[in-house]
PDB file of N, CA and C in Angstrom:
ATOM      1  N   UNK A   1     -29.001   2.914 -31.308  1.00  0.00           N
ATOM      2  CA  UNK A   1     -27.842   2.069 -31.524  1.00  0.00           C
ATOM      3  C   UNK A   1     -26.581   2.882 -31.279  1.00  0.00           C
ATOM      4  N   UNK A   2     -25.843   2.260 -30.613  1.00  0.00           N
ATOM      5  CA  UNK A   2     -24.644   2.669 -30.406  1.00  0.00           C
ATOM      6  C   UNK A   2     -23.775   2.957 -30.836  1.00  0.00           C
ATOM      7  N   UNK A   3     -22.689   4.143 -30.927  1.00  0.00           N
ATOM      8  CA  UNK A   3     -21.754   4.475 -32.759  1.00  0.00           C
ATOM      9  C   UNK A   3     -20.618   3.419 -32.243  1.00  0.00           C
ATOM     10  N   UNK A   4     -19.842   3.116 -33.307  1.00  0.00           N
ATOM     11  CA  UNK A   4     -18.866   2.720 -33.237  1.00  0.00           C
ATOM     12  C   UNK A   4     -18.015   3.036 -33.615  1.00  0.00           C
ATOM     13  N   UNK A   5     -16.465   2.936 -32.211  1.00  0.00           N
ATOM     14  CA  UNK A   5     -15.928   3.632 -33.278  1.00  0.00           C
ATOM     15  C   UNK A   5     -15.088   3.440 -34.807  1.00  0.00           C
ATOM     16  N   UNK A   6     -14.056   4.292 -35.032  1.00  0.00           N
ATOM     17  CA  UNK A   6     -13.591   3.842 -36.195  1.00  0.00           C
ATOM     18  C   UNK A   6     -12.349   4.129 -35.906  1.00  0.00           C
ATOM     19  N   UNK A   7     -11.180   3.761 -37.037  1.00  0.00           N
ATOM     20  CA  UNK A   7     -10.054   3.554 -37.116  1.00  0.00           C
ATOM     21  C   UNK A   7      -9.745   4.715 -37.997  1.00  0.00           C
ATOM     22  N   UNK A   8      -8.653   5.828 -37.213  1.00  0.00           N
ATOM     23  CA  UNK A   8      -8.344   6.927 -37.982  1.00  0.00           C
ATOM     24  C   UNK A   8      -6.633   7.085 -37.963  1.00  0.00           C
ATOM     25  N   UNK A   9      -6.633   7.697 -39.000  1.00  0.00           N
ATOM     26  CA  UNK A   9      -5.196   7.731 -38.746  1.00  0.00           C
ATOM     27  C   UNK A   9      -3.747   9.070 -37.923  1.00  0.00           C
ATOM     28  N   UNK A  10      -3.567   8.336 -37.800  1.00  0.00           N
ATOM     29  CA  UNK A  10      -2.709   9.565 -36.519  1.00  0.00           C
ATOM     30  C   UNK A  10      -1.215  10.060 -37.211  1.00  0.00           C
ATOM     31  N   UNK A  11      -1.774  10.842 -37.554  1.00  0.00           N
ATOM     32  CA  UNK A  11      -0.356  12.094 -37.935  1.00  0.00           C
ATOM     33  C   UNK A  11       0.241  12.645 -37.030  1.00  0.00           C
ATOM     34  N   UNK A  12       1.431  13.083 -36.848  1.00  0.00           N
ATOM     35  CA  UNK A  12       2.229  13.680 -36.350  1.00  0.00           C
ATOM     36  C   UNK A  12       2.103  15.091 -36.354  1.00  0.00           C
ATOM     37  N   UNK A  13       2.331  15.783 -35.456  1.00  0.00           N
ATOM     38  CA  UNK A  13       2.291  17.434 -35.246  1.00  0.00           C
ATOM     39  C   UNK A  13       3.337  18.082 -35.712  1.00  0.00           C
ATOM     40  N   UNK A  14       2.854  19.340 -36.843  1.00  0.00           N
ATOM     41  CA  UNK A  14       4.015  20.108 -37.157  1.00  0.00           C
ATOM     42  C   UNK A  14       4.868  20.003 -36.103  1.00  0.00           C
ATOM     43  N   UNK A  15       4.520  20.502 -34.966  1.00  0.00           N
ATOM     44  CA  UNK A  15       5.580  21.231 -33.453  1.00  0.00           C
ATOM     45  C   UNK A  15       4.632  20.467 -32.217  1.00  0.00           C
ATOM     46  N   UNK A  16       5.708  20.054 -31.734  1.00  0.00           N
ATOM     47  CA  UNK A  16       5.211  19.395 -30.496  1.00  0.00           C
ATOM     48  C   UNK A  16       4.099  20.221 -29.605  1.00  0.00           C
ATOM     49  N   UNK A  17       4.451  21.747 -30.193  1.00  0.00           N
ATOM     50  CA  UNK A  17       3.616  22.821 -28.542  1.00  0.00           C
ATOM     51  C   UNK A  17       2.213  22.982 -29.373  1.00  0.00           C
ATOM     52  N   UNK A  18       1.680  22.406 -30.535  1.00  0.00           N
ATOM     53  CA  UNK A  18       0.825  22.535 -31.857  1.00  0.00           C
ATOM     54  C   UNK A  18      -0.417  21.599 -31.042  1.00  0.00           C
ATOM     55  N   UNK A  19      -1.742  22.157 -30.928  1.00  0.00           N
ATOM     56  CA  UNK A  19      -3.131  21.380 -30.354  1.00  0.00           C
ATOM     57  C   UNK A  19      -3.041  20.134 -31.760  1.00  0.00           C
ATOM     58  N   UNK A  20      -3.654  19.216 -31.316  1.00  0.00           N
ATOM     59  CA  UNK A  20      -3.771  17.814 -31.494  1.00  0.00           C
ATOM     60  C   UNK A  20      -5.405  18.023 -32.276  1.00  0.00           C
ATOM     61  N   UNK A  21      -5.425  17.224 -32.942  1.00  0.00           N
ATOM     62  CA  UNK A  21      -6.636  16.988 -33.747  1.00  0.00           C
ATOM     63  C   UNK A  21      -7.636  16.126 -33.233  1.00  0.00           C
ATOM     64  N   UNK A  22      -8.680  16.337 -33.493  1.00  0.00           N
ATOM     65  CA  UNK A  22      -9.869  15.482 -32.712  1.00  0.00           C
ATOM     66  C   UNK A  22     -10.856  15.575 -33.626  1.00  0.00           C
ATOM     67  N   UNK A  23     -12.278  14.533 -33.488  1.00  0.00           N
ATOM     68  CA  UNK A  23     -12.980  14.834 -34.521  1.00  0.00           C
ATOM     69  C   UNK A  23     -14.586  15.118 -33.296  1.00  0.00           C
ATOM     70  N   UNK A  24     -15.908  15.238 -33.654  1.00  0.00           N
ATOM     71  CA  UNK A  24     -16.928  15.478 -32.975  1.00  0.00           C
ATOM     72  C   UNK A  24     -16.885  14.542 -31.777  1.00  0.00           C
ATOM     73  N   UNK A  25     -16.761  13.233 -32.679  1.00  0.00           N
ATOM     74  CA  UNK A  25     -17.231  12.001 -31.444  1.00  0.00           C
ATOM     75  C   UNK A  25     -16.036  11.923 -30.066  1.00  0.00           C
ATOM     76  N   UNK A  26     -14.925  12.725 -30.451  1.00  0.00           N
ATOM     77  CA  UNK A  26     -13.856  12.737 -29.328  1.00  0.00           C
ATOM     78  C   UNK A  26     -14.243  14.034 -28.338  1.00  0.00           C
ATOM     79  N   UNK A  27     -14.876  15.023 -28.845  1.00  0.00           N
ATOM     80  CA  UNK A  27     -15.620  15.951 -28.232  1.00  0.00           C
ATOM     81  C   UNK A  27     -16.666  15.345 -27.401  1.00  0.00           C
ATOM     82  N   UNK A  28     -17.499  14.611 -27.621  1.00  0.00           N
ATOM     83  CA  UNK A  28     -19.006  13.940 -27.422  1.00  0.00           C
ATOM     84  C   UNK A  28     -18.271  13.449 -26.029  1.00  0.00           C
ATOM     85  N   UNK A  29     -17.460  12.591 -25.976  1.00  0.00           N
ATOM     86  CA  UNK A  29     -16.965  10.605 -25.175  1.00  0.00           C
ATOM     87  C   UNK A  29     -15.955  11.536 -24.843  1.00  0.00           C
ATOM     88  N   UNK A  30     -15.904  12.649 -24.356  1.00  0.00           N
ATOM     89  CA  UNK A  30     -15.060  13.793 -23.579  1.00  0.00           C
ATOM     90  C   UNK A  30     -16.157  14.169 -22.032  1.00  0.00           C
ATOM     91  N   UNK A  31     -16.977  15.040 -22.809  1.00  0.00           N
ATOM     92  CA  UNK A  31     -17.757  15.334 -22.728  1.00  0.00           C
ATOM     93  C   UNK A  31     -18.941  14.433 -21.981  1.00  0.00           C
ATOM     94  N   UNK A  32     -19.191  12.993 -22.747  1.00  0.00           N
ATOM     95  CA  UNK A  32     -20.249  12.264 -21.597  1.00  0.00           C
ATOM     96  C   UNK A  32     -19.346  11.493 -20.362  1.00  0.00           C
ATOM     97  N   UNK A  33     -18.024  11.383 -20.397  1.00  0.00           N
ATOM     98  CA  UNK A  33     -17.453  10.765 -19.476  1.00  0.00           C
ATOM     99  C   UNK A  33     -17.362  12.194 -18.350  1.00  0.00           C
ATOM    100  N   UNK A  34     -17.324  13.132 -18.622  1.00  0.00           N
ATOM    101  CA  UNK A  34     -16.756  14.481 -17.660  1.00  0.00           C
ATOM    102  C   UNK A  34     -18.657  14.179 -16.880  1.00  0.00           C
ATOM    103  N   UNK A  35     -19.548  13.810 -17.512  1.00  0.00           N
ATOM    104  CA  UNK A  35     -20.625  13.781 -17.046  1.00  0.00           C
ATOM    105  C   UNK A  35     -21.074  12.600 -16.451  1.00  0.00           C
ATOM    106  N   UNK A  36     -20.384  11.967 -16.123  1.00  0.00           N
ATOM    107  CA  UNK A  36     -20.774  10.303 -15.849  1.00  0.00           C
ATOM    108  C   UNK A  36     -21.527   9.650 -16.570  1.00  0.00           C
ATOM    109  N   UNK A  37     -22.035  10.014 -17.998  1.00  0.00           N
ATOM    110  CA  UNK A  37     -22.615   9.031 -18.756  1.00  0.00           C
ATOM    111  C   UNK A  37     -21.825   8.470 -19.789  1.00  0.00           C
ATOM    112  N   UNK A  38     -20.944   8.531 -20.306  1.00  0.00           N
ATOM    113  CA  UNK A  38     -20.336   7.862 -21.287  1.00  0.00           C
ATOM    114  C   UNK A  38     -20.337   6.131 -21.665  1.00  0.00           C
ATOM    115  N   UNK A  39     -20.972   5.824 -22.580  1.00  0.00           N
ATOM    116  CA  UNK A  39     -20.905   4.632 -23.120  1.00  0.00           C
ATOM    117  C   UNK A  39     -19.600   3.898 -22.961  1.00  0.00           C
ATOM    118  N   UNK A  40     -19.343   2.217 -22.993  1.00  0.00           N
ATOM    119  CA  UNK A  40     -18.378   1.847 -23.238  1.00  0.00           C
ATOM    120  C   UNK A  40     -17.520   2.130 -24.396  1.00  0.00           C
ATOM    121  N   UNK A  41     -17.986   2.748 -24.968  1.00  0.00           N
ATOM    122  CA  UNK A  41     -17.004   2.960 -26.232  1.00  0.00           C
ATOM    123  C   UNK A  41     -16.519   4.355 -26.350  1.00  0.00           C
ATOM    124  N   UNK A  42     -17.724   4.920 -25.981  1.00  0.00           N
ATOM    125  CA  UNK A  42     -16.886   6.265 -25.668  1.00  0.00           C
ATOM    126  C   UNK A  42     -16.060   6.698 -24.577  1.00  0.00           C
ATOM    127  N   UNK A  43     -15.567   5.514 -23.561  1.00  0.00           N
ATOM    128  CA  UNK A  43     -14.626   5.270 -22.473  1.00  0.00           C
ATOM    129  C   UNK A  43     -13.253   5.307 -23.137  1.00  0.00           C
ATOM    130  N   UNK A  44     -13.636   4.195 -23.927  1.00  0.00           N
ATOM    131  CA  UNK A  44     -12.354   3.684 -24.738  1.00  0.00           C
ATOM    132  C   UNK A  44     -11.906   4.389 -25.596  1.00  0.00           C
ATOM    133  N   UNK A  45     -12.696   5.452 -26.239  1.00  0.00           N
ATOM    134  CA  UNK A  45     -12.507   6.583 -26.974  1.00  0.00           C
ATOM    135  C   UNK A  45     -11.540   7.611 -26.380  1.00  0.00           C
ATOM    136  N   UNK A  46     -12.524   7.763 -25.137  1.00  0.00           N
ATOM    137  CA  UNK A  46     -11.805   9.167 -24.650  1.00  0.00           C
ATOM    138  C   UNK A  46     -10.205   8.789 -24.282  1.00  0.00           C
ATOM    139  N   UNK A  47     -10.308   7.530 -23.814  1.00  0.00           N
ATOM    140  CA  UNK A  47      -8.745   7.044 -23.183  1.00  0.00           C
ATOM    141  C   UNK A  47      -7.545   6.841 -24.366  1.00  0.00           C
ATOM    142  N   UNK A  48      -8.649   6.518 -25.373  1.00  0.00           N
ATOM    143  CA  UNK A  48      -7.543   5.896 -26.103  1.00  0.00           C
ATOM    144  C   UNK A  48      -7.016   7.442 -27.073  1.00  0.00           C
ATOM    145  N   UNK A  49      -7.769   8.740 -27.487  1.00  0.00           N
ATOM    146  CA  UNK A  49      -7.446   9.691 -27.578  1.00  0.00           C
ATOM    147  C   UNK A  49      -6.320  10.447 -26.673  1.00  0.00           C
ATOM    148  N   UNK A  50      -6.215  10.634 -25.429  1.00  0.00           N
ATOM    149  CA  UNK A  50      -5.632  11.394 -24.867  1.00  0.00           C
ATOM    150  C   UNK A  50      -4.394  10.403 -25.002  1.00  0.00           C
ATOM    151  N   UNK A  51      -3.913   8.827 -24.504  1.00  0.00           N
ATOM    152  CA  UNK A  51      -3.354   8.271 -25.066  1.00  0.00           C
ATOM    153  C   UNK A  51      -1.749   8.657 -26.239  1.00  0.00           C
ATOM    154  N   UNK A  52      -2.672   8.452 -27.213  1.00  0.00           N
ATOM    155  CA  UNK A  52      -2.108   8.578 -28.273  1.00  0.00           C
ATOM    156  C   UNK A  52      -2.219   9.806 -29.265  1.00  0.00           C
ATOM    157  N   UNK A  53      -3.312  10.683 -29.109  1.00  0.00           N
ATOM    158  CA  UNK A  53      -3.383  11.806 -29.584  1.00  0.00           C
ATOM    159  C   UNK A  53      -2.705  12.890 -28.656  1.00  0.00           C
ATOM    160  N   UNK A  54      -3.293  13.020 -27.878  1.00  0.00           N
ATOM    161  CA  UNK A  54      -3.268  14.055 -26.922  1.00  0.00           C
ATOM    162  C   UNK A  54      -1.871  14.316 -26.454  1.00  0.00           C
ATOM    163  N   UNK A  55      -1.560  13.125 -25.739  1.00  0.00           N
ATOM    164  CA  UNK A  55      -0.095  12.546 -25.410  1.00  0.00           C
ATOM    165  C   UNK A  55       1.252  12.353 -26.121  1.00  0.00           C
ATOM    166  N   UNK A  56       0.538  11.586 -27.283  1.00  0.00           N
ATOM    167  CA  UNK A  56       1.632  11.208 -27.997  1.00  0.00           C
ATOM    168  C   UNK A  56       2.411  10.205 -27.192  1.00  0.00           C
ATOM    169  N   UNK A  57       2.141   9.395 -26.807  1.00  0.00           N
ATOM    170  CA  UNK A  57       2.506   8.623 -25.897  1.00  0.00           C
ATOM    171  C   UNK A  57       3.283   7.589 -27.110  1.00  0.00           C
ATOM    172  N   UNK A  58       2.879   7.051 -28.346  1.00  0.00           N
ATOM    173  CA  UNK A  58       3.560   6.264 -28.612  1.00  0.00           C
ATOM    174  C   UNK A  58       4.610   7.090 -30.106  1.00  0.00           C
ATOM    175  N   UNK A  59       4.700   8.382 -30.569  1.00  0.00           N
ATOM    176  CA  UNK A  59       5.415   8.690 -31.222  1.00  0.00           C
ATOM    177  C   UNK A  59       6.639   8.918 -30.825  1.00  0.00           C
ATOM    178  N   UNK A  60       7.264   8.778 -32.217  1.00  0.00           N
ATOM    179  CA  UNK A  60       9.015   9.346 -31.865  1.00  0.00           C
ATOM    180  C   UNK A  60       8.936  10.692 -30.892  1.00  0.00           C
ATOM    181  N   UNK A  61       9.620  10.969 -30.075  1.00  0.00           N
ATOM    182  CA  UNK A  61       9.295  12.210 -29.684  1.00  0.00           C
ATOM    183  C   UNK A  61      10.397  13.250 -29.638  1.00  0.00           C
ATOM    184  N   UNK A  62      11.534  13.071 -30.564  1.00  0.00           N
ATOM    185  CA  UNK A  62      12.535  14.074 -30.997  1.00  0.00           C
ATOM    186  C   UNK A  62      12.274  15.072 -32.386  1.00  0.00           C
ATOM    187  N   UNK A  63      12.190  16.360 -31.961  1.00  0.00           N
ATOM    188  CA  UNK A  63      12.272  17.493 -32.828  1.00  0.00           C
ATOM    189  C   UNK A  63      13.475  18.169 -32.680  1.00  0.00           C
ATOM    190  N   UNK A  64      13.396  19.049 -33.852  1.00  0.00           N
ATOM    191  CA  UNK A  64      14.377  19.699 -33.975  1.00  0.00           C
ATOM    192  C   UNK A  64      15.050  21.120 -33.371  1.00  0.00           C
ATOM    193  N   UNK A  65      14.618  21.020 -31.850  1.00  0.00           N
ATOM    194  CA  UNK A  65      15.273  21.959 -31.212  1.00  0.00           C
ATOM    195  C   UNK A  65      14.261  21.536 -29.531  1.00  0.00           C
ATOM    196  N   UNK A  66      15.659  22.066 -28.480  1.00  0.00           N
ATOM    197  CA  UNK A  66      15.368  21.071 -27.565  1.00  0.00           C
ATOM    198  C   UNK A  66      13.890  21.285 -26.820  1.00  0.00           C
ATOM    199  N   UNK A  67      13.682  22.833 -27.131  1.00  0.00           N
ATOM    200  CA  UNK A  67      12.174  23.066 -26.329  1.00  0.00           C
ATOM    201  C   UNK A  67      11.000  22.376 -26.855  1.00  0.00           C
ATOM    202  N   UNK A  68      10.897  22.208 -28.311  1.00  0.00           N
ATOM    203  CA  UNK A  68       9.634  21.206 -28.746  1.00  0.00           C
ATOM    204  C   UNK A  68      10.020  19.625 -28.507  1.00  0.00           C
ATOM    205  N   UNK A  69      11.242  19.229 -28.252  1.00  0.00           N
ATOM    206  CA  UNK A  69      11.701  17.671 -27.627  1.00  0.00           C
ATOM    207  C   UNK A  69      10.911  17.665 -26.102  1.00  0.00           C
ATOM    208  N   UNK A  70      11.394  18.422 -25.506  1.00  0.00           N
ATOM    209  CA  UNK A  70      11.325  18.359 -24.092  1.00  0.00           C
ATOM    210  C   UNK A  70       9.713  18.653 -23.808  1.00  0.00           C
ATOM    211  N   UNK A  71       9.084  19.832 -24.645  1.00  0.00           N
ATOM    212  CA  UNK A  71       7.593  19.272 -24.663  1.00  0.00           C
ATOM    213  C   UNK A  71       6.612  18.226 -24.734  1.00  0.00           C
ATOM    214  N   UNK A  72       7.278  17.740 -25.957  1.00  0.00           N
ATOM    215  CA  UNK A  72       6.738  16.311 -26.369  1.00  0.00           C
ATOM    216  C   UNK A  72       7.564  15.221 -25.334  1.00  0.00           C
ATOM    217  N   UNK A  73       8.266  15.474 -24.647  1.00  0.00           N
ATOM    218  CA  UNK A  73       8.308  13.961 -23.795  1.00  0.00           C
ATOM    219  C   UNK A  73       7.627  14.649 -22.287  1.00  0.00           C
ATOM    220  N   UNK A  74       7.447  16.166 -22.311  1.00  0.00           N
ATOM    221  CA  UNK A  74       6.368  15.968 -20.848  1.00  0.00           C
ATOM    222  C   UNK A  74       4.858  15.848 -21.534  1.00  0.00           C
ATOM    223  N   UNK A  75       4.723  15.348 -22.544  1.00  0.00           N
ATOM    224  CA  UNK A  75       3.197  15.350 -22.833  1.00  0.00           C
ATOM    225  C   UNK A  75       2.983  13.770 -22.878  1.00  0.00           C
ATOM    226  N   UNK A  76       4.065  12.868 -23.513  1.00  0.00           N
ATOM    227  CA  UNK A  76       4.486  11.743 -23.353  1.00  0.00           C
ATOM    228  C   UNK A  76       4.562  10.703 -22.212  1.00  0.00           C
ATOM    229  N   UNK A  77       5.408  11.629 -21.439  1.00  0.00           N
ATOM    230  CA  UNK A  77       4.876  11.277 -20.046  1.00  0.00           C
ATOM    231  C   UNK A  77       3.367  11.265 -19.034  1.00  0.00           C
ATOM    232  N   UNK A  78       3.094  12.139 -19.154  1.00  0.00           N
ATOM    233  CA  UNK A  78       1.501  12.374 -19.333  1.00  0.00           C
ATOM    234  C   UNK A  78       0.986  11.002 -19.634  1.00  0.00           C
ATOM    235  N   UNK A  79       1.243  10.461 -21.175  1.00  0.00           N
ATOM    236  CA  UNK A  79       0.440   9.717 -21.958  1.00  0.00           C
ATOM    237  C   UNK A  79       1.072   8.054 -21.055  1.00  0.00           C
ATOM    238  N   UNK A  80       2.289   7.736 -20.541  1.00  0.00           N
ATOM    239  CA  UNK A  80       3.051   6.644 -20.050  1.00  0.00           C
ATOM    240  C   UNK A  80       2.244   6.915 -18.493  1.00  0.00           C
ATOM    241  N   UNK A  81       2.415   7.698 -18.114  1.00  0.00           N
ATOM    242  CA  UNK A  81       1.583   7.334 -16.429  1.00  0.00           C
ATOM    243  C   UNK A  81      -0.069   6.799 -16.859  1.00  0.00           C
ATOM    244  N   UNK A  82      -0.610   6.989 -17.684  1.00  0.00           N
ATOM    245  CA  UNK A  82      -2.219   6.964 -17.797  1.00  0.00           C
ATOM    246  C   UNK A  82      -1.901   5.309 -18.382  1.00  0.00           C
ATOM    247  N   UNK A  83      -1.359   5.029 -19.343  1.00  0.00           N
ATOM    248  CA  UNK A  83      -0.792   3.675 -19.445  1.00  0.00           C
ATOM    249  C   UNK A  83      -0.450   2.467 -18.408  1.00  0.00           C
ATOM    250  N   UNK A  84       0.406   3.067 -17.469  1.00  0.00           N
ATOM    251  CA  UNK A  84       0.768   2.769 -16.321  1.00  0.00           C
ATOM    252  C   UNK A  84      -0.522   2.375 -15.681  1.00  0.00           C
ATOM    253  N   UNK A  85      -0.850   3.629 -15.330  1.00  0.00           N
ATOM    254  CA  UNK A  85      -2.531   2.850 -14.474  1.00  0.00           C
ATOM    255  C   UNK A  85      -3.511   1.780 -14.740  1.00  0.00           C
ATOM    256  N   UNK A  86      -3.688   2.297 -16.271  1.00  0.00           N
ATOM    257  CA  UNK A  86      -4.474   1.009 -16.695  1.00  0.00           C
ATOM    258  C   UNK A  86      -3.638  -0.097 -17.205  1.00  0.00           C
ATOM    259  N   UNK A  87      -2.356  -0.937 -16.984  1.00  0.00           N
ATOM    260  CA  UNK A  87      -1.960  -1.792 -16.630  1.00  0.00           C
ATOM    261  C   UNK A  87      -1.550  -2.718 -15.585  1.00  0.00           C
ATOM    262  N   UNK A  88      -1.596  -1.672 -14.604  1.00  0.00           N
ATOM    263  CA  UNK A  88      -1.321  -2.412 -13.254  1.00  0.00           C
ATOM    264  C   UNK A  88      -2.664  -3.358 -12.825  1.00  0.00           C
ATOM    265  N   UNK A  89      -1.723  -4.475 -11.702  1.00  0.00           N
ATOM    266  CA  UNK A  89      -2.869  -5.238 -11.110  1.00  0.00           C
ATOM    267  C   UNK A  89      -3.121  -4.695 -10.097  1.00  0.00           C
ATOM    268  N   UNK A  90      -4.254  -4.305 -10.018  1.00  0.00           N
ATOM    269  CA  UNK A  90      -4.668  -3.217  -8.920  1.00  0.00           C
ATOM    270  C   UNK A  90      -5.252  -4.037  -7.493  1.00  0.00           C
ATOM    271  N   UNK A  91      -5.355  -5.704  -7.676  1.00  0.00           N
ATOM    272  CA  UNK A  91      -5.437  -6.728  -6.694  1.00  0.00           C
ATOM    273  C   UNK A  91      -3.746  -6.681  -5.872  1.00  0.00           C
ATOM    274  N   UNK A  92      -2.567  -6.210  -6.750  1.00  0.00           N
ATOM    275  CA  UNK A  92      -1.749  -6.642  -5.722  1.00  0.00           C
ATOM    276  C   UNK A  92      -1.088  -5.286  -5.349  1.00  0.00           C
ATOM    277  N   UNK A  93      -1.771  -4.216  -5.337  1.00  0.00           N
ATOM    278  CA  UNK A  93      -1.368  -2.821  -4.612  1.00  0.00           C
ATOM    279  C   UNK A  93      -1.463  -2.770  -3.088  1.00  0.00           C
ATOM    280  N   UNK A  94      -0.593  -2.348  -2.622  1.00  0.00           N
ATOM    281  CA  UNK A  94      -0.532  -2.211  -1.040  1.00  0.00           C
ATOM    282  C   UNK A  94      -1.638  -1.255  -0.526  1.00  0.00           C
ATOM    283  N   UNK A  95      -2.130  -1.682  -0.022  1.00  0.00           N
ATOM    284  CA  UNK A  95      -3.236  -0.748   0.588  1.00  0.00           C
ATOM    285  C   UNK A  95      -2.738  -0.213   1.580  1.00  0.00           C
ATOM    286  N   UNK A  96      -3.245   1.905   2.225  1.00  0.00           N
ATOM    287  CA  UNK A  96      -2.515   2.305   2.759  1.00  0.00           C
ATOM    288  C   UNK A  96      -3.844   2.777   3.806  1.00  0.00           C
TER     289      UNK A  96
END
């Protein structure tokens, strides 16, 4: 049977330049997607981690001095292009 996942809660990083927290199963649905086996859920796992963990794509992203700001909005950015992709309609892209 298949795990499911769960709903955790997302804290904020002392310092923007500070590694991001993860738990086993974000290791695992890392890990089986880098291998082409990853379950649907561990798709949605891995995406939705880098996302919002990894990225920080949806936190405030002002600290208190400009080098951990400017980190956190190129990690941000990061997290807004991967967004980007999986929103577009990829039926009305110009083919080149």
């Amino acid at each position: 049977m298949a795990e499911q996942p769960r709903a955790r809660k997302v804290a904020r990083a002392r310092s923007s330049a500070m590694p991001v927290d993860y738990e086993p199963a974000d290791v695992l649905a890392w890990q089986a997607l880098q291998r082409g086996e990853a379950e649907p859920y561990q798709q949605k796992r891995a995406i939705k981690w880098l996302v919002e963990q990894a990225a920080g794509t949806y936190e405030f992203q002002f600290y208190p001095t400009d080098r951990e700001t400017s980190f956190s909005l190129g990690r941000a950015f990061v997290g807004q292009q991967v967004v980007k992709m999986l929103n577009l309609d990829a039926t009305k892209l110009q083919r080149v």
